[in-house]
N, C-alpha and C. Protein backbone atom coordinates (compact mmCIF):
# COMPACT_ATOMS: atom_id res chain seq x y z
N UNK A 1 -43.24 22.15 -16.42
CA UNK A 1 -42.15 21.20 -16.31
C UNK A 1 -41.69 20.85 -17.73
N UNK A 2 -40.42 20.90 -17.97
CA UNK A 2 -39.58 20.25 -19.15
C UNK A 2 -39.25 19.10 -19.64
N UNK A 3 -40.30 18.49 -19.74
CA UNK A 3 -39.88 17.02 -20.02
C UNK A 3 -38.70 16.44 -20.95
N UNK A 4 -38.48 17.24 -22.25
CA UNK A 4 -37.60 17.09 -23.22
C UNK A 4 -36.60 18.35 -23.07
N UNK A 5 -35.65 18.34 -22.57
CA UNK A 5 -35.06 19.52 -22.15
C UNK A 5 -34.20 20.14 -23.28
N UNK A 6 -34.78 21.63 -24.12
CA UNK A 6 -34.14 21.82 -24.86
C UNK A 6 -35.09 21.63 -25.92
N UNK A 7 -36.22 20.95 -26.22
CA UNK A 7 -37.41 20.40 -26.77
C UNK A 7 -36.30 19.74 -27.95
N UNK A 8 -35.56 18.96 -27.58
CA UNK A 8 -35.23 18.23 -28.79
C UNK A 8 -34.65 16.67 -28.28
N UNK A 9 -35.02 15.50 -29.18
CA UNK A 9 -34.40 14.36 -28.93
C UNK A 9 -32.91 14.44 -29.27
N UNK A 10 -32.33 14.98 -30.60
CA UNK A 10 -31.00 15.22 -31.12
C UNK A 10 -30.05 15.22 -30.87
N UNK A 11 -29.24 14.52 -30.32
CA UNK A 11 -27.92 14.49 -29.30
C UNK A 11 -26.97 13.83 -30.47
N UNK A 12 -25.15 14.20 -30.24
CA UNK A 12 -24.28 14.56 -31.01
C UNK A 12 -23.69 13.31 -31.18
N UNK A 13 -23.87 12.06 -30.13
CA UNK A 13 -23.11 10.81 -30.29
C UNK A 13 -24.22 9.51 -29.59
N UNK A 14 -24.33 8.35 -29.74
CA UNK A 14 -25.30 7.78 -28.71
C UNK A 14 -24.68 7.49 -27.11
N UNK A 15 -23.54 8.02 -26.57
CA UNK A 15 -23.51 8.39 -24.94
C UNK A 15 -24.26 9.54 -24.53
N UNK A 16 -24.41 10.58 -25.62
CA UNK A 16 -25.33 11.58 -25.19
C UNK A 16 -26.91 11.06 -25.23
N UNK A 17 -27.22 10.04 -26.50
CA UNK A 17 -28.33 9.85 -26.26
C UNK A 17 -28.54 8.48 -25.24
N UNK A 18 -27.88 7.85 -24.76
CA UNK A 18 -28.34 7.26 -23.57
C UNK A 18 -28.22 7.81 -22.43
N UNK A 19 -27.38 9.01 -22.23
CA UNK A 19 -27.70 9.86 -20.96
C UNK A 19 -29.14 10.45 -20.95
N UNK A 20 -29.31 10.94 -22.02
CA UNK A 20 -30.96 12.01 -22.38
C UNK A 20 -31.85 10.17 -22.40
N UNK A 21 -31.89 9.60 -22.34
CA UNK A 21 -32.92 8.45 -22.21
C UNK A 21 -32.87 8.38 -20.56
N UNK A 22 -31.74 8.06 -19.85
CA UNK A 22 -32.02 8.34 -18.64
C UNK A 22 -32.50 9.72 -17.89
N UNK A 23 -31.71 11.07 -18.29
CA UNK A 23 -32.66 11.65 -17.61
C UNK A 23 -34.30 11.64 -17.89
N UNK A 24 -34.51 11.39 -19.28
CA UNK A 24 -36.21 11.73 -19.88
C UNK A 24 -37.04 10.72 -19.13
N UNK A 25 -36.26 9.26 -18.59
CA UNK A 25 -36.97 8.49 -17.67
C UNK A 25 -37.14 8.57 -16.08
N UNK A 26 -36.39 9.60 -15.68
CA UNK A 26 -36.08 10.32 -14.42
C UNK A 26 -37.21 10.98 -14.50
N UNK A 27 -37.23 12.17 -15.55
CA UNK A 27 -38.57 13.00 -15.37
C UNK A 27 -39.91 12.07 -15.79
N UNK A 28 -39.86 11.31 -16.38
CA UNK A 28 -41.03 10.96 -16.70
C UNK A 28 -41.76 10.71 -14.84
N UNK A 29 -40.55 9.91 -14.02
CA UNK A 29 -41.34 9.38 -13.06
C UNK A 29 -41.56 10.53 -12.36
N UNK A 30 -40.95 11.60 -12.29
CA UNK A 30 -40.89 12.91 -11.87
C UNK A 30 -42.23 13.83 -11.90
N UNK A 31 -42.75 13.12 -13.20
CA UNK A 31 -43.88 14.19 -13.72
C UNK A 31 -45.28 13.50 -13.24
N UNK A 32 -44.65 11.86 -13.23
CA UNK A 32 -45.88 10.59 -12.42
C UNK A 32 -46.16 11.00 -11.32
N UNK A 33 -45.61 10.86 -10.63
CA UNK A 33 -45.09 11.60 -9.15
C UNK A 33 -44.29 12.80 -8.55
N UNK A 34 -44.71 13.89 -8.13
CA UNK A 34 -44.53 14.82 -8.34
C UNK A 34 -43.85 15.20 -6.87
N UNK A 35 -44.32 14.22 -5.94
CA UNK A 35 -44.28 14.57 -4.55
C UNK A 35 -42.88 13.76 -4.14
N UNK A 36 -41.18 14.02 -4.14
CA UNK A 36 -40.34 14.44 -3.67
C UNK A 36 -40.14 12.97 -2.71
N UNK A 37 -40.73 13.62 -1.56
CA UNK A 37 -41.46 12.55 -0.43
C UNK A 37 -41.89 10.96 -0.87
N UNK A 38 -42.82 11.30 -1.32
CA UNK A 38 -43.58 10.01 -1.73
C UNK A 38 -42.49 9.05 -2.86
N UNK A 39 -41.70 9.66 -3.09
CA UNK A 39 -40.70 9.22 -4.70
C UNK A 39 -39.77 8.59 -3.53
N UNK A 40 -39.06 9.47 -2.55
CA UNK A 40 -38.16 8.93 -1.62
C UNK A 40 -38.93 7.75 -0.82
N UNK A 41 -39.91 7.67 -0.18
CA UNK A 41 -40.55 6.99 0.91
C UNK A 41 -40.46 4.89 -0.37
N UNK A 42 -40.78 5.47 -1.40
CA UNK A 42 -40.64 4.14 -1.99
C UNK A 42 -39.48 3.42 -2.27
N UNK A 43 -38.52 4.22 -2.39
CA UNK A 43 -37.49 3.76 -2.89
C UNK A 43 -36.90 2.90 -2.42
N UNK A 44 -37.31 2.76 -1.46
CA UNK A 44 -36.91 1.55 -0.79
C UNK A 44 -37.21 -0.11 -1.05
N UNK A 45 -38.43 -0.22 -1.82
CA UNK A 45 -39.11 -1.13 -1.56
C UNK A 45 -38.96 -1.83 -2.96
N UNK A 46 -38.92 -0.64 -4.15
CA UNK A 46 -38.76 -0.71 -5.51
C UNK A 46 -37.25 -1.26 -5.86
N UNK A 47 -36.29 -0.65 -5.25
CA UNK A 47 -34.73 -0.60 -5.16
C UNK A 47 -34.07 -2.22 -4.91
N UNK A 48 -34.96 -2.83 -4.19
CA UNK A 48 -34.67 -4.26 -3.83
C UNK A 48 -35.75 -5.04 -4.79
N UNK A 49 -36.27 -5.08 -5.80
CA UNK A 49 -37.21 -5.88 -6.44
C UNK A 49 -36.50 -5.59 -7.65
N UNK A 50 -36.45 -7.01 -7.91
CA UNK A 50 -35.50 -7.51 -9.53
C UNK A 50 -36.32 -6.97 -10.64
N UNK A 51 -38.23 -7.17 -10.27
CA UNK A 51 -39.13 -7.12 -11.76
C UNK A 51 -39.14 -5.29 -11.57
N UNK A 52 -39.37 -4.59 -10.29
CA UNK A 52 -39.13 -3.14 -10.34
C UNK A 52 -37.83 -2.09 -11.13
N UNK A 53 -36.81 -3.27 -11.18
CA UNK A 53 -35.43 -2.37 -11.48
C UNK A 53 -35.50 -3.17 -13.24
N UNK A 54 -36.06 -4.34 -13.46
CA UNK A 54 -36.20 -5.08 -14.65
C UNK A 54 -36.95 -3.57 -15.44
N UNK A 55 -37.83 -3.29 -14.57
CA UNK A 55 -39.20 -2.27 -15.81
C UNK A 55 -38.64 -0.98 -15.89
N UNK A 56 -38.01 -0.59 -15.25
CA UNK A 56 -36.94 0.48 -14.74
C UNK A 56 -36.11 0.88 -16.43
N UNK A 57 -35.24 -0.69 -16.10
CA UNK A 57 -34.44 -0.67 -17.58
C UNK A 57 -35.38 -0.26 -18.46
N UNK A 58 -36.24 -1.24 -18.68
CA UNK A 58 -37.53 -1.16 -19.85
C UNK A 58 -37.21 0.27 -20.45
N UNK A 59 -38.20 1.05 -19.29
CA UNK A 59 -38.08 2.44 -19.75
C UNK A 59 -37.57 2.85 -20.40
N UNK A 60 -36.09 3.09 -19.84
CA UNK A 60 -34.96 3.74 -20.43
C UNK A 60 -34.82 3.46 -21.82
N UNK A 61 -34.81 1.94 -22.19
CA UNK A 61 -34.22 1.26 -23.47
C UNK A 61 -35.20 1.96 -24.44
N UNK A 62 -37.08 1.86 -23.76
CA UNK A 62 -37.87 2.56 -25.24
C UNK A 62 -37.13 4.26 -25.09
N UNK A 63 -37.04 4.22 -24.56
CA UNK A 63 -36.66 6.19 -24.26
C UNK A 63 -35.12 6.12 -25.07
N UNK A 64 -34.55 5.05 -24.96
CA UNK A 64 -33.31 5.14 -25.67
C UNK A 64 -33.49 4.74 -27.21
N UNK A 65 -34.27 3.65 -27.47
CA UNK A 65 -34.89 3.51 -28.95
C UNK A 65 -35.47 4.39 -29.66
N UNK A 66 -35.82 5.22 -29.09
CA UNK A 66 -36.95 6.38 -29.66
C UNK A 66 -35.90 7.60 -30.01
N UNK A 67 -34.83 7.51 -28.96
CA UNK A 67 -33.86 9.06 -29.30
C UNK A 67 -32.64 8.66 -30.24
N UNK A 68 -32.98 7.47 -30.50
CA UNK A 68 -31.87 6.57 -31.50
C UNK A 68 -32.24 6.52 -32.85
N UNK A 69 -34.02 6.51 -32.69
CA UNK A 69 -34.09 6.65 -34.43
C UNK A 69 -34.31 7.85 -34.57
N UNK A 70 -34.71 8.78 -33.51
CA UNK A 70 -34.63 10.00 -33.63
C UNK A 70 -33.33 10.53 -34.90
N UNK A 71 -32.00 10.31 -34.61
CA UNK A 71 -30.63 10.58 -34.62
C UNK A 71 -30.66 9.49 -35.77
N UNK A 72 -31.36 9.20 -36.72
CA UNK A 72 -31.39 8.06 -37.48
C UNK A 72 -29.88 7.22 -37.40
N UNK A 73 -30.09 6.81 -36.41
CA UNK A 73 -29.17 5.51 -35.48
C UNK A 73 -27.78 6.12 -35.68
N UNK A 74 -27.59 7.27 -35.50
CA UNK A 74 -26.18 8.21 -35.64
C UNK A 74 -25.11 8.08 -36.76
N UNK A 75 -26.23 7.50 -37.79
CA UNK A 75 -25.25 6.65 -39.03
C UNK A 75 -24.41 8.21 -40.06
N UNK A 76 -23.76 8.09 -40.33
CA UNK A 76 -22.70 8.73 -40.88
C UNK A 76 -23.06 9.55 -41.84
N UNK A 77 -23.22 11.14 -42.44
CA UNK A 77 -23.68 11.36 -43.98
C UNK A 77 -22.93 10.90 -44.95
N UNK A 78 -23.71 10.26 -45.95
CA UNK A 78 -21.76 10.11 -46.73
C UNK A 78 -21.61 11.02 -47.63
C-alpha cells in the first residue's frame, strides 16, 4: 500500500498540499483499518460525534503542517 503517493510530500501550491493532507489522512485510516466493511459499518456512529469529526480535523491539520514545512511554507525563492 502507498501511503505517500508518489513518495513525496512536495506539492506546487498549498491547495495541493491540503488536498495531499486529506488524502494521506484517508489512507492513514485506510491502512488502520483495512476492512472496507468495518470502515463503512462505523461510519455511522463516528459521522454524528462532534469530538470524532473534531480528531478527524486534528489529523488532517498535523498531515497538513508537516506537508507545509515540507514545501518550506511555499515561501517564494528570491
Amino acid at each position: 500500500m502507498e501511503l505517500i503517493p508518489g513518495g513525496t510530500l512536495i506539492t506546487a501550491t498549498p491547495e495541493e498540499g491540503r488536498q495531499l493532507a486529506m488524502m494521506l489522512a484517508r489512507k492513514s485510516i485506510g491502512a488502520i483499518q483495512p476492512d472496507a466493511a468495518v470502515r463503512d459499518s462505523l461510519r455511522p456512529t463516528y459521522s454524528h460525534d462532534p469530538d470524532s469529526l473534531t480528531a478527524a480535523a486534528h489529523v488532517v491539520a498535523i498531515e497538513f503542517a508537516t506537508i507545509a514545512a515540507a514545501n518550506k511554507y511555499w515561501r517564494k525563492k528570491s
